[in-house]
C-alpha atoms as a PDB file:
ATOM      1  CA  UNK A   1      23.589 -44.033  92.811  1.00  0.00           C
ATOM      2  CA  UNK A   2      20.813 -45.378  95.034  1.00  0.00           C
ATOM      3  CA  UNK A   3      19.448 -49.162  93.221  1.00  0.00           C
ATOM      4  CA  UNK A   4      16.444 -48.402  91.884  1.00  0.00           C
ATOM      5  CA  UNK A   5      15.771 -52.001  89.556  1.00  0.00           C
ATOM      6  CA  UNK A   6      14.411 -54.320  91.310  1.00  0.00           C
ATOM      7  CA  UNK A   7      15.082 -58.159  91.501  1.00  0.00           C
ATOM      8  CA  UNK A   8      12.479 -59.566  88.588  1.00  0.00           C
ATOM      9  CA  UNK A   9      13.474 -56.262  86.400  1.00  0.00           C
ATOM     10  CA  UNK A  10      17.139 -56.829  86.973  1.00  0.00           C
ATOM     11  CA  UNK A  11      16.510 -60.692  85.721  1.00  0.00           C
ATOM     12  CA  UNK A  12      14.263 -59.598  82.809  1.00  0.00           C
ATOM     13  CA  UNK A  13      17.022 -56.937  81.735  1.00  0.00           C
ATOM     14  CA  UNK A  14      19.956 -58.982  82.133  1.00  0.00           C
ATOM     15  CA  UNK A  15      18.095 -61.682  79.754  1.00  0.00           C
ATOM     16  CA  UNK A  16      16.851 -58.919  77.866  1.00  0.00           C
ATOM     17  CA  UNK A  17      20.023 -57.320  77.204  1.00  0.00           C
ATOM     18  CA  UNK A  18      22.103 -60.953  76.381  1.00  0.00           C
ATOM     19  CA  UNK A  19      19.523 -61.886  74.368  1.00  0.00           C
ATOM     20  CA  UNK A  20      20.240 -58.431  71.637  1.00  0.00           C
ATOM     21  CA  UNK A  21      23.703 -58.987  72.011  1.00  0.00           C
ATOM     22  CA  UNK A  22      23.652 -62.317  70.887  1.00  0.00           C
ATOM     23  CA  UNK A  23      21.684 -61.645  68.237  1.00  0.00           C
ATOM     24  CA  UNK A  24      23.625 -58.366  66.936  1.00  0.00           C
ATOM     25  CA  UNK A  25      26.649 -61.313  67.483  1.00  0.00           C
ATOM     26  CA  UNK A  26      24.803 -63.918  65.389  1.00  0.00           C
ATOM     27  CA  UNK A  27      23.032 -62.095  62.766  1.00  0.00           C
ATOM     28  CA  UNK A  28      27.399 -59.785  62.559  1.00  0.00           C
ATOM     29  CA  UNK A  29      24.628 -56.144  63.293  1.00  0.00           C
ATOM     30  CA  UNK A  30      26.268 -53.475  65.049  1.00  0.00           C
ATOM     31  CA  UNK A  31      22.364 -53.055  66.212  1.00  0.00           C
ATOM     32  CA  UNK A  32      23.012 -55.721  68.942  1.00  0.00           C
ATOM     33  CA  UNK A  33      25.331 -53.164  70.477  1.00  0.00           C
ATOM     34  CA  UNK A  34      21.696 -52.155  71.932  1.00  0.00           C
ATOM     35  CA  UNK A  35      21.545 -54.605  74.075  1.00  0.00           C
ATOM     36  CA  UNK A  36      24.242 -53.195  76.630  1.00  0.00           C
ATOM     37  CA  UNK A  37      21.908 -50.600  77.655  1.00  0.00           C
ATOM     38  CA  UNK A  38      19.482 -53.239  79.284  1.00  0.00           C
ATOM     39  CA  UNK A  39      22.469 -55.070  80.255  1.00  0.00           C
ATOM     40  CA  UNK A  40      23.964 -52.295  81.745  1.00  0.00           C
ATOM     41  CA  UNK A  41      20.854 -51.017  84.063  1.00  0.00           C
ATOM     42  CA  UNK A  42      20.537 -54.482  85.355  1.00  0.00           C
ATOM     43  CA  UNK A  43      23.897 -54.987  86.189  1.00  0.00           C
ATOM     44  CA  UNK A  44      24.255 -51.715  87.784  1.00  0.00           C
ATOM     45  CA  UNK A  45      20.619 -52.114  89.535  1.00  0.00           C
ATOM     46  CA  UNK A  46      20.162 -48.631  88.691  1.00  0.00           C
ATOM     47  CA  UNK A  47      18.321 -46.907  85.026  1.00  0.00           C
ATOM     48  CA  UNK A  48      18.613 -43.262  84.998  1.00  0.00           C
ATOM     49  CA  UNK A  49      14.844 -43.083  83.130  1.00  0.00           C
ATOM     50  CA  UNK A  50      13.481 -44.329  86.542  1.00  0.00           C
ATOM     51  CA  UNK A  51      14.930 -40.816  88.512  1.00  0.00           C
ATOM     52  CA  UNK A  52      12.808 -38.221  86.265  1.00  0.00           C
ATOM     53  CA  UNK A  53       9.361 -40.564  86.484  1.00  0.00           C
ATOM     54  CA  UNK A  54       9.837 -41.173  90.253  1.00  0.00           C
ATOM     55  CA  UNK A  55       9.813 -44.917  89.777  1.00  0.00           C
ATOM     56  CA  UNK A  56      11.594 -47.512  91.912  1.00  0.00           C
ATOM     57  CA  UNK A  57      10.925 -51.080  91.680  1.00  0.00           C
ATOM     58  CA  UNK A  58      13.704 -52.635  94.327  1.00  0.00           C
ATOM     59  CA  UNK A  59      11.132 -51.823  96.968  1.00  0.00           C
END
Protein backbone atom coordinates (compact mmCIF):
# COMPACT_ATOMS: atom_id res chain seq x y z
CA UNK A 1 0.00 0.00 0.00
CA UNK A 2 1.65 3.08 -1.50
CA UNK A 3 0.48 6.51 1.01
CA UNK A 4 -1.75 8.20 -0.88
CA UNK A 5 -3.26 10.96 2.10
CA UNK A 6 -1.44 13.60 2.31
CA UNK A 7 -0.17 15.64 5.39
CA UNK A 8 -3.26 18.38 5.85
CA UNK A 9 -5.82 15.34 4.87
CA UNK A 10 -4.17 13.00 7.29
CA UNK A 11 -4.60 15.96 10.10
CA UNK A 12 -8.18 16.78 8.99
CA UNK A 13 -9.07 12.90 9.14
CA UNK A 14 -7.43 12.07 12.23
CA UNK A 15 -9.52 15.13 13.87
CA UNK A 16 -12.27 14.15 11.81
CA UNK A 17 -12.41 10.69 12.83
CA UNK A 18 -11.77 11.49 16.97
CA UNK A 19 -14.12 13.94 16.78
CA UNK A 20 -17.30 10.99 15.71
CA UNK A 21 -15.89 8.78 18.08
CA UNK A 22 -16.17 10.96 20.82
CA UNK A 23 -19.33 11.86 20.08
CA UNK A 24 -20.80 8.18 19.37
CA UNK A 25 -18.79 7.89 23.11
CA UNK A 26 -20.63 10.89 24.60
CA UNK A 27 -23.98 10.89 23.15
CA UNK A 28 -23.55 6.08 24.22
CA UNK A 29 -24.46 5.79 19.68
CA UNK A 30 -23.01 2.88 18.15
CA UNK A 31 -23.06 5.59 15.08
CA UNK A 32 -19.71 6.99 16.41
CA UNK A 33 -18.26 3.64 15.45
CA UNK A 34 -18.11 5.77 12.01
CA UNK A 35 -15.57 7.60 12.91
CA UNK A 36 -12.79 4.77 12.64
CA UNK A 37 -13.07 4.86 9.01
CA UNK A 38 -11.57 8.50 8.85
CA UNK A 39 -9.44 7.52 11.63
CA UNK A 40 -8.30 4.64 10.02
CA UNK A 41 -7.26 6.24 6.41
CA UNK A 42 -5.33 8.82 8.24
CA UNK A 43 -3.53 6.68 10.34
CA UNK A 44 -2.71 4.33 7.66
CA UNK A 45 -1.96 7.40 5.12
CA UNK A 46 -3.68 5.40 2.66
CA UNK A 47 -8.01 5.47 1.61
CA UNK A 48 -8.81 2.84 -0.81
CA UNK A 49 -11.61 5.46 -2.56
CA UNK A 50 -8.49 7.47 -3.70
CA UNK A 51 -7.09 4.16 -6.02
CA UNK A 52 -10.36 3.93 -8.36
CA UNK A 53 -10.53 8.07 -8.86
CA UNK A 54 -6.74 8.30 -9.46
CA UNK A 55 -6.31 10.77 -6.64
CA UNK A 56 -3.23 11.25 -4.46
CA UNK A 57 -2.78 14.09 -2.24
CA UNK A 58 0.80 13.16 -0.38
CA UNK A 59 2.39 14.68 -3.45
Amino acid sequence: MTPNVGTLDRTLRIVAGVAIVGWGVYAQNWLGAIGLVPLATGLLRWCPVYLPLKLNTGK
